[in-house]
N, C-alpha and C. Protein backbone atom coordinates (compact mmCIF):
# COMPACT_ATOMS: atom_id res chain seq x y z
N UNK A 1 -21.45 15.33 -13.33
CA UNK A 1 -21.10 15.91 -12.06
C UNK A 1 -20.86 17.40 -12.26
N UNK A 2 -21.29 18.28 -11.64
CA UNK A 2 -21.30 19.69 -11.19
C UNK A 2 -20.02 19.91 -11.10
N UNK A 3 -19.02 20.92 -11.42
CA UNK A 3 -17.91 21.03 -11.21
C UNK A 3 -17.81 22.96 -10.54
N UNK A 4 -17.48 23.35 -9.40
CA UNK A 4 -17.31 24.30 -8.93
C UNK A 4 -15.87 24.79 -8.32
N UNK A 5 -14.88 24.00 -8.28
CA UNK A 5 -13.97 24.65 -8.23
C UNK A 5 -12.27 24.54 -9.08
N UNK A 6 -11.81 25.44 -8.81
CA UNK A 6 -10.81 25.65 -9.65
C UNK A 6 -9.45 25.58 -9.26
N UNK A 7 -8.75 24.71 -10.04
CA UNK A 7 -7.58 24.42 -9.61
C UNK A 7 -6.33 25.31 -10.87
N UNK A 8 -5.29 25.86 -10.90
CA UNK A 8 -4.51 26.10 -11.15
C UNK A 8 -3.14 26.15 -11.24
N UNK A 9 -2.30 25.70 -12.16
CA UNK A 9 -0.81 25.27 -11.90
C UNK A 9 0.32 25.80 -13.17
N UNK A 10 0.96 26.07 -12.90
CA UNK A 10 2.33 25.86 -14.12
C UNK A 10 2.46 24.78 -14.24
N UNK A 11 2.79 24.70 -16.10
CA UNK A 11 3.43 23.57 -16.48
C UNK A 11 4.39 23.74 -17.74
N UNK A 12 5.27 23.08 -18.33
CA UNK A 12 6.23 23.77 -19.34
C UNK A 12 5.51 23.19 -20.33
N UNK A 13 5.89 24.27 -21.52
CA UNK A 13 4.84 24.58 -22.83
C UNK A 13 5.15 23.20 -23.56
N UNK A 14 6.07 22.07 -23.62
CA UNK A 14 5.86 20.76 -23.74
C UNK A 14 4.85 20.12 -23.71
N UNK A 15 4.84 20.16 -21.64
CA UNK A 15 3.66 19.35 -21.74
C UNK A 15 2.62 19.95 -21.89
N UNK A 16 2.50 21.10 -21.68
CA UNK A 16 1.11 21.73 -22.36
C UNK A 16 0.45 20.89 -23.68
N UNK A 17 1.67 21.08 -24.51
CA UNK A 17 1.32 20.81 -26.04
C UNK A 17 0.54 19.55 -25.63
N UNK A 18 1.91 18.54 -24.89
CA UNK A 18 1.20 17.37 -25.16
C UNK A 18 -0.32 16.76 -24.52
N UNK A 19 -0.47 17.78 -23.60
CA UNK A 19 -2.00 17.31 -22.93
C UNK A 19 -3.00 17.80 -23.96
N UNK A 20 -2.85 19.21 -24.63
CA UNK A 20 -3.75 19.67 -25.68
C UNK A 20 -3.50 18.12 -26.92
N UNK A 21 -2.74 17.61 -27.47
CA UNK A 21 -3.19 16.53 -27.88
C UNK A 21 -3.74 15.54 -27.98
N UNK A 22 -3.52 15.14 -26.40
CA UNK A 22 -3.85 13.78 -26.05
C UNK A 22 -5.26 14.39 -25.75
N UNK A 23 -5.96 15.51 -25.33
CA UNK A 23 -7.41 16.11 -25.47
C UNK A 23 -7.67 16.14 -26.21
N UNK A 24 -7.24 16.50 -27.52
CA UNK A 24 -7.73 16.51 -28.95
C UNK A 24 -8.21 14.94 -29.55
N UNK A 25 -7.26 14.05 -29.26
CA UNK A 25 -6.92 12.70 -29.87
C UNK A 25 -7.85 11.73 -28.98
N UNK A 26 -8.33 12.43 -27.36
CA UNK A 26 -9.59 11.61 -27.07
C UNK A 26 -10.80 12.40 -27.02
N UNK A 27 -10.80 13.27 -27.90
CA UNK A 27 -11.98 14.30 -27.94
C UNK A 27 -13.04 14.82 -26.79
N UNK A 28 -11.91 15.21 -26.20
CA UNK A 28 -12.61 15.55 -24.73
C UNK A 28 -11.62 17.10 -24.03
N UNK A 29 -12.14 17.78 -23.60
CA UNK A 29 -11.60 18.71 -22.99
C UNK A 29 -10.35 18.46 -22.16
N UNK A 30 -9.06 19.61 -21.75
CA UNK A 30 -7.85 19.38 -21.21
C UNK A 30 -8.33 19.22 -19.79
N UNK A 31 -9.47 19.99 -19.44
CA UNK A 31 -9.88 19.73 -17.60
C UNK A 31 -10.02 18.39 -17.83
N UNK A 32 -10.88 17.64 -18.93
CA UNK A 32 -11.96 16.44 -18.58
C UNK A 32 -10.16 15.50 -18.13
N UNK A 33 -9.72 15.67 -19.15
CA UNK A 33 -8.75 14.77 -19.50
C UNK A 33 -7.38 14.64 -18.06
N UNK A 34 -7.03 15.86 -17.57
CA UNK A 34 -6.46 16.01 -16.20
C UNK A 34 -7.74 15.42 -15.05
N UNK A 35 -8.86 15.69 -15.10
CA UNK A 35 -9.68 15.14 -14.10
C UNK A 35 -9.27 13.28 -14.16
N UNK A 36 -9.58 12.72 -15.08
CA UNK A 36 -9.75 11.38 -15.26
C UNK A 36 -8.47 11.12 -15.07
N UNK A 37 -7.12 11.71 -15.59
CA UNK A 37 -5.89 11.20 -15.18
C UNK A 37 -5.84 10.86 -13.24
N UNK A 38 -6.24 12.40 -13.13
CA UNK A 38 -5.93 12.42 -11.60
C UNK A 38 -6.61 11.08 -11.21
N UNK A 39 -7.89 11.17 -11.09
CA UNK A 39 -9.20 9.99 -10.37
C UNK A 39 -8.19 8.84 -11.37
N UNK A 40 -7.65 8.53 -12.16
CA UNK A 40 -7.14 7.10 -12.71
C UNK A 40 -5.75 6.86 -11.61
N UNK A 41 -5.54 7.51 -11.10
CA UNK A 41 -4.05 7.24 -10.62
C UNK A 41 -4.32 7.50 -8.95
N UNK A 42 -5.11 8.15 -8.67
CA UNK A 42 -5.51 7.53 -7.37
C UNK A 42 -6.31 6.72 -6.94
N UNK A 43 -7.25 6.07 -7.66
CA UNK A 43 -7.48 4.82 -7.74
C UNK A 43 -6.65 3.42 -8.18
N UNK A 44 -5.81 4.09 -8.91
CA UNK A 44 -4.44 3.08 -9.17
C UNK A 44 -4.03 2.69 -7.22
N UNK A 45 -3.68 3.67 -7.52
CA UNK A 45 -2.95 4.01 -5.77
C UNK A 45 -3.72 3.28 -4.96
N UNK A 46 -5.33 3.36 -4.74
CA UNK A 46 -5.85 2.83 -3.85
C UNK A 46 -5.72 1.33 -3.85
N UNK A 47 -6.00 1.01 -5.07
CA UNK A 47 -5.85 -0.66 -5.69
C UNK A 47 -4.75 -1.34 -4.91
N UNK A 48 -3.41 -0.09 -5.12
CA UNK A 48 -2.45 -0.77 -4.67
C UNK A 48 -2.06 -0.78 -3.43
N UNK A 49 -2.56 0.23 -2.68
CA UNK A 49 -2.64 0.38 -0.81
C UNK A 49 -3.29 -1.53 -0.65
N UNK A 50 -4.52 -1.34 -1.15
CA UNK A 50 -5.54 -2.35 -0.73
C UNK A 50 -4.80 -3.61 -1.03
N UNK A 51 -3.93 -4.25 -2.25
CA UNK A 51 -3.14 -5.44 -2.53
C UNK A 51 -2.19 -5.42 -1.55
N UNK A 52 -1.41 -4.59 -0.93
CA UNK A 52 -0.22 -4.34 -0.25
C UNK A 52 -0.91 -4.52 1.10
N UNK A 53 -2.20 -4.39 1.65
CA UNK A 53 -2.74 -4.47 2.60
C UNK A 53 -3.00 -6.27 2.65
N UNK A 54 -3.76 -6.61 1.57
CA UNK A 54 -3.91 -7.99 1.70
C UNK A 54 -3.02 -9.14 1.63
N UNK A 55 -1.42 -8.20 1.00
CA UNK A 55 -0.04 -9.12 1.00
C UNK A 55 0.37 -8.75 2.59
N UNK A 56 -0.04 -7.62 3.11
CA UNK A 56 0.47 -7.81 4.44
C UNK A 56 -0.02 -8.82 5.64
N UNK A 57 -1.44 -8.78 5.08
CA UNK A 57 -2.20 -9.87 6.02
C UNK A 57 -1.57 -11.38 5.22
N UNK A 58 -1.56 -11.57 4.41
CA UNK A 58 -0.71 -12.88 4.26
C UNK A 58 0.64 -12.94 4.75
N UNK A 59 1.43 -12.15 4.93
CA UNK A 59 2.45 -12.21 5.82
C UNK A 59 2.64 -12.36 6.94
N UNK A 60 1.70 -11.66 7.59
CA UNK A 60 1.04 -11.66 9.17
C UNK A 60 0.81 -13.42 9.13
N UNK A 61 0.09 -13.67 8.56
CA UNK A 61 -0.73 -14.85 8.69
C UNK A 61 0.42 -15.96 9.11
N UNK A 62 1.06 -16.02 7.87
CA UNK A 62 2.42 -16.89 7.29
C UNK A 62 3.11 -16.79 8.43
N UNK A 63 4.31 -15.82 9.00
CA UNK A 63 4.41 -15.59 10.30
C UNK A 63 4.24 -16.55 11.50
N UNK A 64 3.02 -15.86 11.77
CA UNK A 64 2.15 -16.35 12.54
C UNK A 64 2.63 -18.11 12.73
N UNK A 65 2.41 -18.38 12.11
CA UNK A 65 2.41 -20.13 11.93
C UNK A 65 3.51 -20.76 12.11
N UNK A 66 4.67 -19.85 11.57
CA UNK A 66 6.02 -19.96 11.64
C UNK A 66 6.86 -19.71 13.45
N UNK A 67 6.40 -18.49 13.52
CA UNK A 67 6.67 -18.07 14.93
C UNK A 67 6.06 -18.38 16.12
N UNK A 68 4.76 -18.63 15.77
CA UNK A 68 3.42 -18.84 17.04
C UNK A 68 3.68 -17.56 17.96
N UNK A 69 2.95 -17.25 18.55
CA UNK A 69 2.66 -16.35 19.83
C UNK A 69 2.66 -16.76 20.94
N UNK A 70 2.54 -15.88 21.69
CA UNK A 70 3.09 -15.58 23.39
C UNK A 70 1.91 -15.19 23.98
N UNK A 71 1.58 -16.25 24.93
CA UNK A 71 0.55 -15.79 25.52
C UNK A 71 0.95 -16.31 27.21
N UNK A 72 -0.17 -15.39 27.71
CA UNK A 72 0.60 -15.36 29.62
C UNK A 72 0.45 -14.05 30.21
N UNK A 73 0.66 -13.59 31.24
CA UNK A 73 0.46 -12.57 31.74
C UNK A 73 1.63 -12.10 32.76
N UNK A 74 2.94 -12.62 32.11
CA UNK A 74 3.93 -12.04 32.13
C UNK A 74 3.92 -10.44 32.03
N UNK A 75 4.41 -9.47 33.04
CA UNK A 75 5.02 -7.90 32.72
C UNK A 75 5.60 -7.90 31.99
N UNK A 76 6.93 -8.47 32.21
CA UNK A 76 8.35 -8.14 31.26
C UNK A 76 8.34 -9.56 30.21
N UNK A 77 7.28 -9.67 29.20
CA UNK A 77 7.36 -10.48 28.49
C UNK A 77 8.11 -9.91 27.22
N UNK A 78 7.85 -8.31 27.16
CA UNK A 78 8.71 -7.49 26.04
C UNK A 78 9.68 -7.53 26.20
N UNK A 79 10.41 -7.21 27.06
CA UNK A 79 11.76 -7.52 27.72
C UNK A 79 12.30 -8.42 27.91
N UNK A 80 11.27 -9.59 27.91
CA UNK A 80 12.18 -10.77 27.78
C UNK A 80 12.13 -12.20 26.53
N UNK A 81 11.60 -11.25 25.46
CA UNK A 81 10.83 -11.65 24.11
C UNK A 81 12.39 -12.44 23.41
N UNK A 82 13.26 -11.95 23.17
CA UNK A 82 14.33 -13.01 22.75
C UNK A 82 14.56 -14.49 23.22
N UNK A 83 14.77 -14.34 24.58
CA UNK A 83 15.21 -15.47 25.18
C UNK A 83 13.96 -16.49 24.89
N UNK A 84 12.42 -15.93 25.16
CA UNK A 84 11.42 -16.82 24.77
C UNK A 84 11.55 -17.28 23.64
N UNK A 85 11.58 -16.42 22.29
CA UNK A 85 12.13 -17.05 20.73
C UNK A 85 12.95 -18.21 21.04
N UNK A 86 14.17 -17.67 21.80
CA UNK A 86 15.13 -18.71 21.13
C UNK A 86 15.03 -20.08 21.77
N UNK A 87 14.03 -20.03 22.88
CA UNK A 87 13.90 -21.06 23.41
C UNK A 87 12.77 -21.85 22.70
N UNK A 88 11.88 -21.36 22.10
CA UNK A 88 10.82 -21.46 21.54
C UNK A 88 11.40 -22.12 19.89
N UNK A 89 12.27 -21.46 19.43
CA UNK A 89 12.62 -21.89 18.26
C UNK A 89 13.66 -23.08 18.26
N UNK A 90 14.46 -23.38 19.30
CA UNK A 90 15.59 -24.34 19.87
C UNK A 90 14.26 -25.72 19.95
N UNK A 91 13.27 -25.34 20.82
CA UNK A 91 12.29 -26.57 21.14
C UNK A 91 11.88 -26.98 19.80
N UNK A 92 11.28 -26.13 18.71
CA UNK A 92 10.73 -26.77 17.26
C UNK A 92 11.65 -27.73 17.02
N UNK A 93 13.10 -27.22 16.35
CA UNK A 93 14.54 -27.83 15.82
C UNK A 93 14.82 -29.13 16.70
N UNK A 94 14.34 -29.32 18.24
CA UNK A 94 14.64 -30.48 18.46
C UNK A 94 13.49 -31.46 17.99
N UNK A 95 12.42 -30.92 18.28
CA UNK A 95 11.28 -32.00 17.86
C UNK A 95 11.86 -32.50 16.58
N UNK A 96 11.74 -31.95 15.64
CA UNK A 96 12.00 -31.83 14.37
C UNK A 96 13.15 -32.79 13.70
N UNK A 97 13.67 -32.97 14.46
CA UNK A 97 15.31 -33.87 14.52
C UNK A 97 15.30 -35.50 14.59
């Protein structure tokens, strides 16, 4: 890949040292080696958006099954979303009994 632009930053002469090593010790340049960190850790990141996305849809799901939905064409069905629960959840507990 073509590389054209340039990024620049402070860092304390520590970690300097230690990135010039860990470049040395994978025999690859300090850019190559900050490039691949960066692209490794936002792809980390993405991995983990995307699991956290698919644990959310299992939650949704799970939910779902637990609570059931509201359907009707009620206005004030937002407004009157408790009282439906608890009536809704009172009816399971008796079946259930």
């Amino acid at each position: 890949m073509a590389k054209s632009e340039v990024y620049t930053w402070r860092v304390a002469t520590d970690v300097k040292a230690r990135l010039e090593e860990a470049a040395r010790r994978e025999r690859r340049s300090i850019a190559s080696l900050l490039e691949a960190i960066v692209i490794d850790h936002f792809l980390a990141q993405n991995r983990r958006a995307l699991a956290d996305a698919g644990h959310q849809r299992e939650l949704h799901a799970h939910v779902a099954r637990l609570a059931g939905s509201f359907a009707g064409s009620d206005p004030d069905r937002s407004a009157n979303v408790r009282v439906q629960v608890r009536a809704q959840l009172k009816a399971r507990r008796d079946r259930s009994r």
